[in-house]
C-alpha atoms as a PDB file:
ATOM      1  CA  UNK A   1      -8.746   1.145  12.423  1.00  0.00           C
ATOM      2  CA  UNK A   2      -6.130   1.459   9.951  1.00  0.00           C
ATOM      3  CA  UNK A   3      -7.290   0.098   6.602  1.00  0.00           C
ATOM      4  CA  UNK A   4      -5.455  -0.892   3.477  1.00  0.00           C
ATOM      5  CA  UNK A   5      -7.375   1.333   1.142  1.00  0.00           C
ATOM      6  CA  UNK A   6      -6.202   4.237   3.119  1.00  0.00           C
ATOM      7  CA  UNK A   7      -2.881   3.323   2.761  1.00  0.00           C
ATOM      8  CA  UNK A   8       0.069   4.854   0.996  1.00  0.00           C
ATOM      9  CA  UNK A   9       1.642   1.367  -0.421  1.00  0.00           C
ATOM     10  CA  UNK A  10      -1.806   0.104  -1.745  1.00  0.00           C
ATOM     11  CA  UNK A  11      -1.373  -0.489  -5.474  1.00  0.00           C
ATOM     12  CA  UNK A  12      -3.637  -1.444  -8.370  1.00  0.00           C
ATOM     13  CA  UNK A  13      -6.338  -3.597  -7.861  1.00  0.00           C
ATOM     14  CA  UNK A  14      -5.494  -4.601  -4.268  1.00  0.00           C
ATOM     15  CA  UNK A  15      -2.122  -5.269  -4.359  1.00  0.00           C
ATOM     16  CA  UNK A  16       0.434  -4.876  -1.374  1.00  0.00           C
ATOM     17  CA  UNK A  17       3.524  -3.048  -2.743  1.00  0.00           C
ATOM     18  CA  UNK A  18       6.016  -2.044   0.077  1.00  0.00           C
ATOM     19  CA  UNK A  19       9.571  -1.473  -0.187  1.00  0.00           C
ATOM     20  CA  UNK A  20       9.558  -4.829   2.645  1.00  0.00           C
ATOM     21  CA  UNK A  21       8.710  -7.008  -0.085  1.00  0.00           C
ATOM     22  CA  UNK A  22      11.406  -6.506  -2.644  1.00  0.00           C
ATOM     23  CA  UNK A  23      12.303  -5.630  -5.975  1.00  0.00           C
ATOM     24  CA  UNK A  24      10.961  -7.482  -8.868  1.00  0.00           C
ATOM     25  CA  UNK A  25      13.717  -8.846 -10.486  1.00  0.00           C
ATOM     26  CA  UNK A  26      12.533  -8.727 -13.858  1.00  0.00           C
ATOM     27  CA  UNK A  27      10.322  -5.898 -13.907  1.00  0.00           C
ATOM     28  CA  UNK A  28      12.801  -3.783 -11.453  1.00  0.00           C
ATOM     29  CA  UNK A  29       9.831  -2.422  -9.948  1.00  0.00           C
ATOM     30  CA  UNK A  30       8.531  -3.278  -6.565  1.00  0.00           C
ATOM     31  CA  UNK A  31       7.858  -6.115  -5.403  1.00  0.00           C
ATOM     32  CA  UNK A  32       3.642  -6.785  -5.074  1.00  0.00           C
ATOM     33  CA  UNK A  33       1.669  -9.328  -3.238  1.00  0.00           C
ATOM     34  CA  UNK A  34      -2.271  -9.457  -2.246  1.00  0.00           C
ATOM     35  CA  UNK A  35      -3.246  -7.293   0.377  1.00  0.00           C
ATOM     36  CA  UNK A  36      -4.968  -9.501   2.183  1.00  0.00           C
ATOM     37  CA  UNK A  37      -2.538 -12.191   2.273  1.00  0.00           C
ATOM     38  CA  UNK A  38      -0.009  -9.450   3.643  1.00  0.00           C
ATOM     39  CA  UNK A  39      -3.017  -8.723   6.605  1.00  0.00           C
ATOM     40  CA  UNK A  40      -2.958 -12.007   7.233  1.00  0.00           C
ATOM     41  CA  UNK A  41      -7.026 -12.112   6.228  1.00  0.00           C
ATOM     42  CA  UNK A  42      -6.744 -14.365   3.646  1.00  0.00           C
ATOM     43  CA  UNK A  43      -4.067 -17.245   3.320  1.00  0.00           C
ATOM     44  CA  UNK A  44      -0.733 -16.347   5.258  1.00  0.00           C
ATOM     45  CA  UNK A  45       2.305 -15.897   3.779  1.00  0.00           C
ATOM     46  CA  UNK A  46       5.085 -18.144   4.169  1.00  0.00           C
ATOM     47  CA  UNK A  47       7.540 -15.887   6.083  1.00  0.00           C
ATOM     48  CA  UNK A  48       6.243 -13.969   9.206  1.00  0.00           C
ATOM     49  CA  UNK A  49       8.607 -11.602   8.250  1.00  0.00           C
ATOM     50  CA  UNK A  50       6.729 -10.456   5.075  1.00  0.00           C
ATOM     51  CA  UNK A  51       3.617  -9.487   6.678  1.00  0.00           C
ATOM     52  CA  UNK A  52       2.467  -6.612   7.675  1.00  0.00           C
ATOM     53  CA  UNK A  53      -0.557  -8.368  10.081  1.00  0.00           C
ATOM     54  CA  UNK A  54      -3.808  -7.679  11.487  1.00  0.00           C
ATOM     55  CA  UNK A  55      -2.233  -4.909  13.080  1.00  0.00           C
ATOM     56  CA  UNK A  56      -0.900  -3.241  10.016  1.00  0.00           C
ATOM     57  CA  UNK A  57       2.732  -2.305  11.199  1.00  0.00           C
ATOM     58  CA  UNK A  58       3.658  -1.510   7.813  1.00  0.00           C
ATOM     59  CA  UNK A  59       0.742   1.315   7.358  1.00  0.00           C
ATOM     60  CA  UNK A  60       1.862   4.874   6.168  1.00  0.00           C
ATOM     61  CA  UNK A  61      -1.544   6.984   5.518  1.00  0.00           C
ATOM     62  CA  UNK A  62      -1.752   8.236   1.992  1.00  0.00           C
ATOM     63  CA  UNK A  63      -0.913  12.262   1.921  1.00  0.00           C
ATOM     64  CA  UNK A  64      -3.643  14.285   1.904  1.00  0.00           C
ATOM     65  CA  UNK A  65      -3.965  16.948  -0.745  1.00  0.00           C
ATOM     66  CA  UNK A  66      -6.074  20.413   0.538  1.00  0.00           C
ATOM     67  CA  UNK A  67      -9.381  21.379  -1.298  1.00  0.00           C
ATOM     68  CA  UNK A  68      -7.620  24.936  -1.529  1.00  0.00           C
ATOM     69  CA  UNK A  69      -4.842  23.357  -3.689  1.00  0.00           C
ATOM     70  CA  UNK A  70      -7.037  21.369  -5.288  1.00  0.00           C
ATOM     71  CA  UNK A  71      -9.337  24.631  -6.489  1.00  0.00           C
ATOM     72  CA  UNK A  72      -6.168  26.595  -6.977  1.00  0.00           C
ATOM     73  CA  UNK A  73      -4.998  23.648  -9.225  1.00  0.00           C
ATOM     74  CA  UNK A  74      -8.417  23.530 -10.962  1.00  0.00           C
ATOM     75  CA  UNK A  75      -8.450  27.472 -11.300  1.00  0.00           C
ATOM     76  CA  UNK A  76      -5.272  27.602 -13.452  1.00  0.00           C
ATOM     77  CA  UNK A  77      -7.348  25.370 -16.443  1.00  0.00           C
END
């Protein structure tokens, strides 16, 4: 099951931010909306198009960063 918290785009507090939904225009940032509304758990969004769905075609896994890195990272403290 692919879930949002494992997810590369998930922002701050729950918040949705892939490149799909657009720049802020006043911020120039991207682009955020709930995560659930962009599941389509909560309310749906207007436009089809701006969802990534139940079956989360928009998920990219967050990159993984190896416990040898991590201690080799730690080491050099």
């Amino acid at each position: 099951m692919k879930l949002c918290k494992d997810c590369k785009h998930l922002g701050l507090a729950g918040w949705c931010q892939h490149p799909k939904l657009g720049i802020n225009t006043v911020t120039g940032g991207p682009q955020s909306a709930r995560a659930g509304q962009i599941r389509g758990t909560q309310v749906r969004c207007a436009d089809d198009w701006t969802r990534c769905g139940p079956e989360a075609i928009w998920f990219e896994p967050k990159p993984v960063t190896k416990l040898s890195e991590v201690l080799a990272w730690l080491s050099q403290k």
